[in-house]
Every structure is written in C-alpha cells, then in structure tokens.
PDB file of N, CA and C in Angstrom:
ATOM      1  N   UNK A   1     133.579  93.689  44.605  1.00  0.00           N
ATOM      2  CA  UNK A   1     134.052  94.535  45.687  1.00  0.00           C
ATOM      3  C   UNK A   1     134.235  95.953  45.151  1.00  0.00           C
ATOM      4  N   UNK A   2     133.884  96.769  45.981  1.00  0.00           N
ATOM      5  CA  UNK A   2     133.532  98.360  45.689  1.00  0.00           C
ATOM      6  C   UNK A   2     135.166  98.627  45.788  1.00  0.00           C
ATOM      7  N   UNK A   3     136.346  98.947  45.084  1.00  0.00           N
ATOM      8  CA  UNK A   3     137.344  99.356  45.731  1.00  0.00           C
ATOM      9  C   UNK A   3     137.877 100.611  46.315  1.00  0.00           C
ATOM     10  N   UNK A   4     136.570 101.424  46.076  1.00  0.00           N
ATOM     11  CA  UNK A   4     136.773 102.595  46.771  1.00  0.00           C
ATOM     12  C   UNK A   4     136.702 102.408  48.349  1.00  0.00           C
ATOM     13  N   UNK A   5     135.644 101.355  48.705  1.00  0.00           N
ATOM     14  CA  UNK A   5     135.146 101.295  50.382  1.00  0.00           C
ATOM     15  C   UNK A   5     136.105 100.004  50.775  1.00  0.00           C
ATOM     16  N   UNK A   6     137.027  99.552  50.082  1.00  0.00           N
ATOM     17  CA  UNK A   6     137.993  98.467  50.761  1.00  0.00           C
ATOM     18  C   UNK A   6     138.895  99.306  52.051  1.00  0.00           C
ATOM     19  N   UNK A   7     138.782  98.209  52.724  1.00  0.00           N
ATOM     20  CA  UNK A   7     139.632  98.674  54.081  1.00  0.00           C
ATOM     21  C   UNK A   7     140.974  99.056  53.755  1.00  0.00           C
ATOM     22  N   UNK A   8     141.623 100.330  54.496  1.00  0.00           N
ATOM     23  CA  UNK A   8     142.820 100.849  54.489  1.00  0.00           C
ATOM     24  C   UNK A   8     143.580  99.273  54.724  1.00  0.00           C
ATOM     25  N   UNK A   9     143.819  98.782  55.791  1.00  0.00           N
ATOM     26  CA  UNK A   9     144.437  98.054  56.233  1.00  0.00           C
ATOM     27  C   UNK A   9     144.791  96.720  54.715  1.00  0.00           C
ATOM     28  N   UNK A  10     143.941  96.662  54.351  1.00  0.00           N
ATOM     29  CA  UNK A  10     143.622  95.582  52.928  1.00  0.00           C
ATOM     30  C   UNK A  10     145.097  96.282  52.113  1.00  0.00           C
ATOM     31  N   UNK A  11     144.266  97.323  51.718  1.00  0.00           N
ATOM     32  CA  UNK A  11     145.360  98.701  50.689  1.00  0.00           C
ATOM     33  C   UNK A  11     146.472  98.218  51.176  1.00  0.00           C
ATOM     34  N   UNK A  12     146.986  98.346  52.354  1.00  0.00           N
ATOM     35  CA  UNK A  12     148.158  98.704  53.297  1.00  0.00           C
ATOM     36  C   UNK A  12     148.847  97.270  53.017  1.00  0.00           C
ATOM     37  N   UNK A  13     148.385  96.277  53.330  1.00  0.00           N
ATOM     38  CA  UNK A  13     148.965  95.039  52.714  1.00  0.00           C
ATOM     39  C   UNK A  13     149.403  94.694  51.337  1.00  0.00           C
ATOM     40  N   UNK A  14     148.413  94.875  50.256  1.00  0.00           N
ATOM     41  CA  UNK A  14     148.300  95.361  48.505  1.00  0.00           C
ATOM     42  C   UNK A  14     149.840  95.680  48.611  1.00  0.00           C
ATOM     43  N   UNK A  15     149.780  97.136  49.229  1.00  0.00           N
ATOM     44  CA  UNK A  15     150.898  98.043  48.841  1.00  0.00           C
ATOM     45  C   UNK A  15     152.749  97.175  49.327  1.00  0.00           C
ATOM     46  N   UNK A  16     152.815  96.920  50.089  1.00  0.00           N
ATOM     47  CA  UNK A  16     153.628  96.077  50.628  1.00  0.00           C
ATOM     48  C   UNK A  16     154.040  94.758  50.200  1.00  0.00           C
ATOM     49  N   UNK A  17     153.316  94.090  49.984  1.00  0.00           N
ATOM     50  CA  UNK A  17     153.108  93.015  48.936  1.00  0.00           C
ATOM     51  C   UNK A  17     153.795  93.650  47.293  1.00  0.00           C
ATOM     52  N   UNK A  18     153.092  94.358  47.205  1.00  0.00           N
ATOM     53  CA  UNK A  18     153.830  94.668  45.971  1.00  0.00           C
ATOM     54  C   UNK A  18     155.099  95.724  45.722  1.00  0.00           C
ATOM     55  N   UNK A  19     155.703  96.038  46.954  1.00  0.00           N
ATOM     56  CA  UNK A  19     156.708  97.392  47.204  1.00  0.00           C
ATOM     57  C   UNK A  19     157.954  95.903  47.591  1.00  0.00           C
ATOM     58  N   UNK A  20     157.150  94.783  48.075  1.00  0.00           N
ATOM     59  CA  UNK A  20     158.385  93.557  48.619  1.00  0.00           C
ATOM     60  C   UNK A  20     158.257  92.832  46.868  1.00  0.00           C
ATOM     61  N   UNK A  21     157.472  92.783  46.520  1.00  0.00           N
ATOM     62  CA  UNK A  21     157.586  92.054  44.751  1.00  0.00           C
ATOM     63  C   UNK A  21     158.313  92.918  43.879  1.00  0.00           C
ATOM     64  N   UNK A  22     158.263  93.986  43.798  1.00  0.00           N
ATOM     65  CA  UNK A  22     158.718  95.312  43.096  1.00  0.00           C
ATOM     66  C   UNK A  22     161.028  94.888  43.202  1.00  0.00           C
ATOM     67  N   UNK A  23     161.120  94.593  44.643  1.00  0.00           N
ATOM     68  CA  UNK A  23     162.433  94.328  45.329  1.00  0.00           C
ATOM     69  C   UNK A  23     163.190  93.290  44.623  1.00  0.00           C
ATOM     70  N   UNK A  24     162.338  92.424  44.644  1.00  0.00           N
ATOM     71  CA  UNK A  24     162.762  90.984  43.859  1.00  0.00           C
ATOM     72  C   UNK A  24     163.348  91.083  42.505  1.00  0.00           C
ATOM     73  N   UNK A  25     162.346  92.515  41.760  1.00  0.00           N
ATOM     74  CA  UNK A  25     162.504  92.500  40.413  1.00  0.00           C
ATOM     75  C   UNK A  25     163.642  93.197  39.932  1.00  0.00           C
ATOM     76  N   UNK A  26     163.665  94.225  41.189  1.00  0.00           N
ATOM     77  CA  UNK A  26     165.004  95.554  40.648  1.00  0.00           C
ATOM     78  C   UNK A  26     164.487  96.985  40.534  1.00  0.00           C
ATOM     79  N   UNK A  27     163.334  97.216  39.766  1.00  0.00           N
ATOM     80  CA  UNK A  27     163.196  98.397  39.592  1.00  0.00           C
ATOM     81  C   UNK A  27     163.014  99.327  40.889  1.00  0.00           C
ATOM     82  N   UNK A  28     163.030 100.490  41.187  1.00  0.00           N
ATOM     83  CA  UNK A  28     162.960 101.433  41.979  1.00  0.00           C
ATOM     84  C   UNK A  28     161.654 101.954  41.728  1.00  0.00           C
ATOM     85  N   UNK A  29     160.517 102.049  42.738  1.00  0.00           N
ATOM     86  CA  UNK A  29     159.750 102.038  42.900  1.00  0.00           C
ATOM     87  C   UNK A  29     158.963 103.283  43.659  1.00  0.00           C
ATOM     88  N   UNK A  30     159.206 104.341  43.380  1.00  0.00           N
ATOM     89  CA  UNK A  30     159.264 105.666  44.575  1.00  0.00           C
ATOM     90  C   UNK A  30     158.014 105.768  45.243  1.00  0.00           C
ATOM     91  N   UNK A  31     157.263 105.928  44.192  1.00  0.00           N
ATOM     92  CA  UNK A  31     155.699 106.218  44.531  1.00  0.00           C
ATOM     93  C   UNK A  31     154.981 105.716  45.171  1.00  0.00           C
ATOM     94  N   UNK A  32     155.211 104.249  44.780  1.00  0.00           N
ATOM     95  CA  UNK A  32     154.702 103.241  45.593  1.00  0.00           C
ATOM     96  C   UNK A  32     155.258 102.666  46.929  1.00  0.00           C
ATOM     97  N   UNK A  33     156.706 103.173  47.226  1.00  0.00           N
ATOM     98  CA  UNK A  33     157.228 103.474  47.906  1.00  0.00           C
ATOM     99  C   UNK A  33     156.340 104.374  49.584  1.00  0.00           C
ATOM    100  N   UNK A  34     156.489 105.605  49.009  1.00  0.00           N
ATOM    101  CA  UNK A  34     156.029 106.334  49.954  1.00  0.00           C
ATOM    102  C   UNK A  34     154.227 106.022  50.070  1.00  0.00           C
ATOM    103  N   UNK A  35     153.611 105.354  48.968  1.00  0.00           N
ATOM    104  CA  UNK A  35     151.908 105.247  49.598  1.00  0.00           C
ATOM    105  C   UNK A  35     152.276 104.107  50.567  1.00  0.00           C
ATOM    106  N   UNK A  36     152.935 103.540  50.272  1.00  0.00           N
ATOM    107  CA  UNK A  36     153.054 102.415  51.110  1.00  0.00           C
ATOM    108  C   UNK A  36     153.803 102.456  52.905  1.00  0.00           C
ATOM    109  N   UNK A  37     154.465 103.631  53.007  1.00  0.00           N
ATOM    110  CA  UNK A  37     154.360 104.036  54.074  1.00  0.00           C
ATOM    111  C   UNK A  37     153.296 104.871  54.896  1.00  0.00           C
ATOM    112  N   UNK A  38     152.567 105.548  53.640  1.00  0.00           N
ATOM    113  CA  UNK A  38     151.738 106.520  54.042  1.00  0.00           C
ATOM    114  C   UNK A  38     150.546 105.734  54.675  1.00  0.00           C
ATOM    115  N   UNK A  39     149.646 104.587  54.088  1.00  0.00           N
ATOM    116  CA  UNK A  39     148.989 103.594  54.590  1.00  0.00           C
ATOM    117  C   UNK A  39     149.481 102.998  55.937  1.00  0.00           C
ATOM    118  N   UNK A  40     150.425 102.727  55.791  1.00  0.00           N
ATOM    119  CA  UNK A  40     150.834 102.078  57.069  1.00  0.00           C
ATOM    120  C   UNK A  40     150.965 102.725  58.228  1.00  0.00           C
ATOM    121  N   UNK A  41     151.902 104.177  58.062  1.00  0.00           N
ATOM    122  CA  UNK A  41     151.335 104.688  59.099  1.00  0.00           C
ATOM    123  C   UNK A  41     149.890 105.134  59.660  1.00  0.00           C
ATOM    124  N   UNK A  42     148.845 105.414  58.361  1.00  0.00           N
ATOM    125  CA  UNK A  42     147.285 105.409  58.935  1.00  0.00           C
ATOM    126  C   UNK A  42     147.291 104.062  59.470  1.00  0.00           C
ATOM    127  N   UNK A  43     147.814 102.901  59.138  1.00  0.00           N
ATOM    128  CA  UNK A  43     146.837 101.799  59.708  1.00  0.00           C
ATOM    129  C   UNK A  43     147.401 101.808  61.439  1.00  0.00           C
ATOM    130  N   UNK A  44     149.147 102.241  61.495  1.00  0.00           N
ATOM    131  CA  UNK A  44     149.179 102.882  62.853  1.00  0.00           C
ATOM    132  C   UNK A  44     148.691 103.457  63.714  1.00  0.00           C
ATOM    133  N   UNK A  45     148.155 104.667  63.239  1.00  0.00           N
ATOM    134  CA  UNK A  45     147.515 105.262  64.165  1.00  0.00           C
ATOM    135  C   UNK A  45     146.096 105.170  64.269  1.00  0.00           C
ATOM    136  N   UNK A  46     145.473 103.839  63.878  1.00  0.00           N
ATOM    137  CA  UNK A  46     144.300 102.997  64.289  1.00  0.00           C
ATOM    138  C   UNK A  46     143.103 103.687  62.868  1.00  0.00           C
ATOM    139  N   UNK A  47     143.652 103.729  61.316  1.00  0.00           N
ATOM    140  CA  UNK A  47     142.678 104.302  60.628  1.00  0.00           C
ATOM    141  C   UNK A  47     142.783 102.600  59.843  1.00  0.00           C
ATOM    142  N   UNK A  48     143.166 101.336  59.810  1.00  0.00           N
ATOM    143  CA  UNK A  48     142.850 100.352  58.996  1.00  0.00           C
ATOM    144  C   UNK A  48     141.578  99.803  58.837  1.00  0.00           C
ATOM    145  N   UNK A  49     140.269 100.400  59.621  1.00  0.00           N
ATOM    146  CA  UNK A  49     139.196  99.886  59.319  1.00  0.00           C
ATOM    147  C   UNK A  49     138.488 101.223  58.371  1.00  0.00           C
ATOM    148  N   UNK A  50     138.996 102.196  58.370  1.00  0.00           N
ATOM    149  CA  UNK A  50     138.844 102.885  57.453  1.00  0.00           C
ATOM    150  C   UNK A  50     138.270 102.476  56.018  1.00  0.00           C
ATOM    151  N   UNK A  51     138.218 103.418  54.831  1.00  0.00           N
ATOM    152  CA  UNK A  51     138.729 102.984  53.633  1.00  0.00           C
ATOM    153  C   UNK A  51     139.854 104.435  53.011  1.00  0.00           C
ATOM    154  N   UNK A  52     139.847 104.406  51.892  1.00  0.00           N
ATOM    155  CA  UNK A  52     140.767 105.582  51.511  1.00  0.00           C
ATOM    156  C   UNK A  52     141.264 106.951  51.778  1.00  0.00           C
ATOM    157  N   UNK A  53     139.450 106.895  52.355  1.00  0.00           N
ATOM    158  CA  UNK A  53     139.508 108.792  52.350  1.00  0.00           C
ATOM    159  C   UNK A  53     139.914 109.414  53.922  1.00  0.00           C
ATOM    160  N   UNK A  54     140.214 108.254  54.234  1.00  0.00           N
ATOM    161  CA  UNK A  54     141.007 108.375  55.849  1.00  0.00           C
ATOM    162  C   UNK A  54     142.362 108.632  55.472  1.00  0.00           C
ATOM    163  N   UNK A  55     143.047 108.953  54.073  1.00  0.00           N
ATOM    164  CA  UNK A  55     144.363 109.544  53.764  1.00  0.00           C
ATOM    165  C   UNK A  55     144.206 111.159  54.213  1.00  0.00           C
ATOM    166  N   UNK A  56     142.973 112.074  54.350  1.00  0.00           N
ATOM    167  CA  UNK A  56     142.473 112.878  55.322  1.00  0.00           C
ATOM    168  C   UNK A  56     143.045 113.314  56.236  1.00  0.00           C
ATOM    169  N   UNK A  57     142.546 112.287  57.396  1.00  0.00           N
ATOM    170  CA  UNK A  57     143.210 111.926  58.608  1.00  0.00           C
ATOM    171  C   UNK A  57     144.501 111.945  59.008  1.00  0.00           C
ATOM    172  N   UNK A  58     145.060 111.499  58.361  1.00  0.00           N
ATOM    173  CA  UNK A  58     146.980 111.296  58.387  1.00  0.00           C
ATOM    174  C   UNK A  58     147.426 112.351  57.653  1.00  0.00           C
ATOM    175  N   UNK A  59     147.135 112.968  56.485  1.00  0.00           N
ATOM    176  CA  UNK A  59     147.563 114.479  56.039  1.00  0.00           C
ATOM    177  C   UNK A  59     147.362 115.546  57.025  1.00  0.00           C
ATOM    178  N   UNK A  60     146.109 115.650  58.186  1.00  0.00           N
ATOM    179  CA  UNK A  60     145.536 116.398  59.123  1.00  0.00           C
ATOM    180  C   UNK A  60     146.805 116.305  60.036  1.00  0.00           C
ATOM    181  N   UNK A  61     147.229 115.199  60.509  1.00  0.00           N
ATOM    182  CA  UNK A  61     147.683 114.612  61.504  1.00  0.00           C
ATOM    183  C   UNK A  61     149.418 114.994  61.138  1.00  0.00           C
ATOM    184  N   UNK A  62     149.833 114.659  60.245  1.00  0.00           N
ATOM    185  CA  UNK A  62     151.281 115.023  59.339  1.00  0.00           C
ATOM    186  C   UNK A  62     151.585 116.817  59.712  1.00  0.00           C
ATOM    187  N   UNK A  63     149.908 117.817  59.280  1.00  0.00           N
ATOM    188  CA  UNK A  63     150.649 118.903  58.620  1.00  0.00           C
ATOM    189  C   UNK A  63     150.105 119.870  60.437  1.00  0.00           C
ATOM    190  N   UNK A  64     149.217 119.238  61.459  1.00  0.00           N
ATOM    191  CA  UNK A  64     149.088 119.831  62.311  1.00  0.00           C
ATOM    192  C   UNK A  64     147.752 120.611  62.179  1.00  0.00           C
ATOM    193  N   UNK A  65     146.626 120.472  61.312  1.00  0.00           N
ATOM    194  CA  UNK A  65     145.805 120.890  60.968  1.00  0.00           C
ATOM    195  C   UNK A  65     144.536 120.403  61.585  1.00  0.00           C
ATOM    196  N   UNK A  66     144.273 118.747  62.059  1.00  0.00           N
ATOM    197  CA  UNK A  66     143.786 118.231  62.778  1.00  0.00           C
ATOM    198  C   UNK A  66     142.342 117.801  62.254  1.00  0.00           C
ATOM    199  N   UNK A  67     142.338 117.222  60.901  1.00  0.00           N
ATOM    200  CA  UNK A  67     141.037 117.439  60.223  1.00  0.00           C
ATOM    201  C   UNK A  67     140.975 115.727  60.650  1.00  0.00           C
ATOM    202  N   UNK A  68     139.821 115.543  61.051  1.00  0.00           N
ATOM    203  CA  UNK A  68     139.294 114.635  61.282  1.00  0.00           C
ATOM    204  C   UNK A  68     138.275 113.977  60.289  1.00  0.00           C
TER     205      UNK A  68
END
C-alpha cells in the first residue's frame, strides 16, 4: 500500500486509535492530538475519500482562503 494515496478517512481512524491507546498509557500526546482532530474534521466536511494532500482543503477552509 502506497501510504501517501491511503484514504484520509483510514489516517483519521490510525490517528484516533492511537490518540485512544496513547490515553491508556499516560503520556500526553499534543501533536498527535491536534492531527487527529485536524483529519477528522476533513473527514467532516466530506474530504475522507481523499488522501493527505486534502490537509489543503481544511487549511483553505480554517484560514478563509478557499483553496480547493
């Protein structure tokens, strides 16, 4: 599997999965923290069939810039 062309939505799970494993363990987790919202809200606003570079999209969408 190419993991550059894996589906956002895939990522978006990954990240969560391991931001809820991360919880279990204790450590504080920031980074992974916020990608893991950042995915999720792309997979919100309908980018989970995406792959990565639809982080684009949601920076466009965040700063009012509108880059598609």
């Amino acid at each position: 599997m190419n993991i550059a062309t894996m589906l956002l939505r895939r990522r978006a799970e990954d990240t969560t999965t391991a931001v809820e494993f991360g919880r279990t363990l204790g450590p504080e987790l920031p980074v992974l923290q916020v990608v893991d919202r950042l995915f999720g809200d792309m997979v919100a606003h309908g980018d989970g069939d995406l792959d990565h570079s639809a982080i684009l999209c949601e920076i466009g969408r965040r700063t009012g810039l509108g880059v598609s």
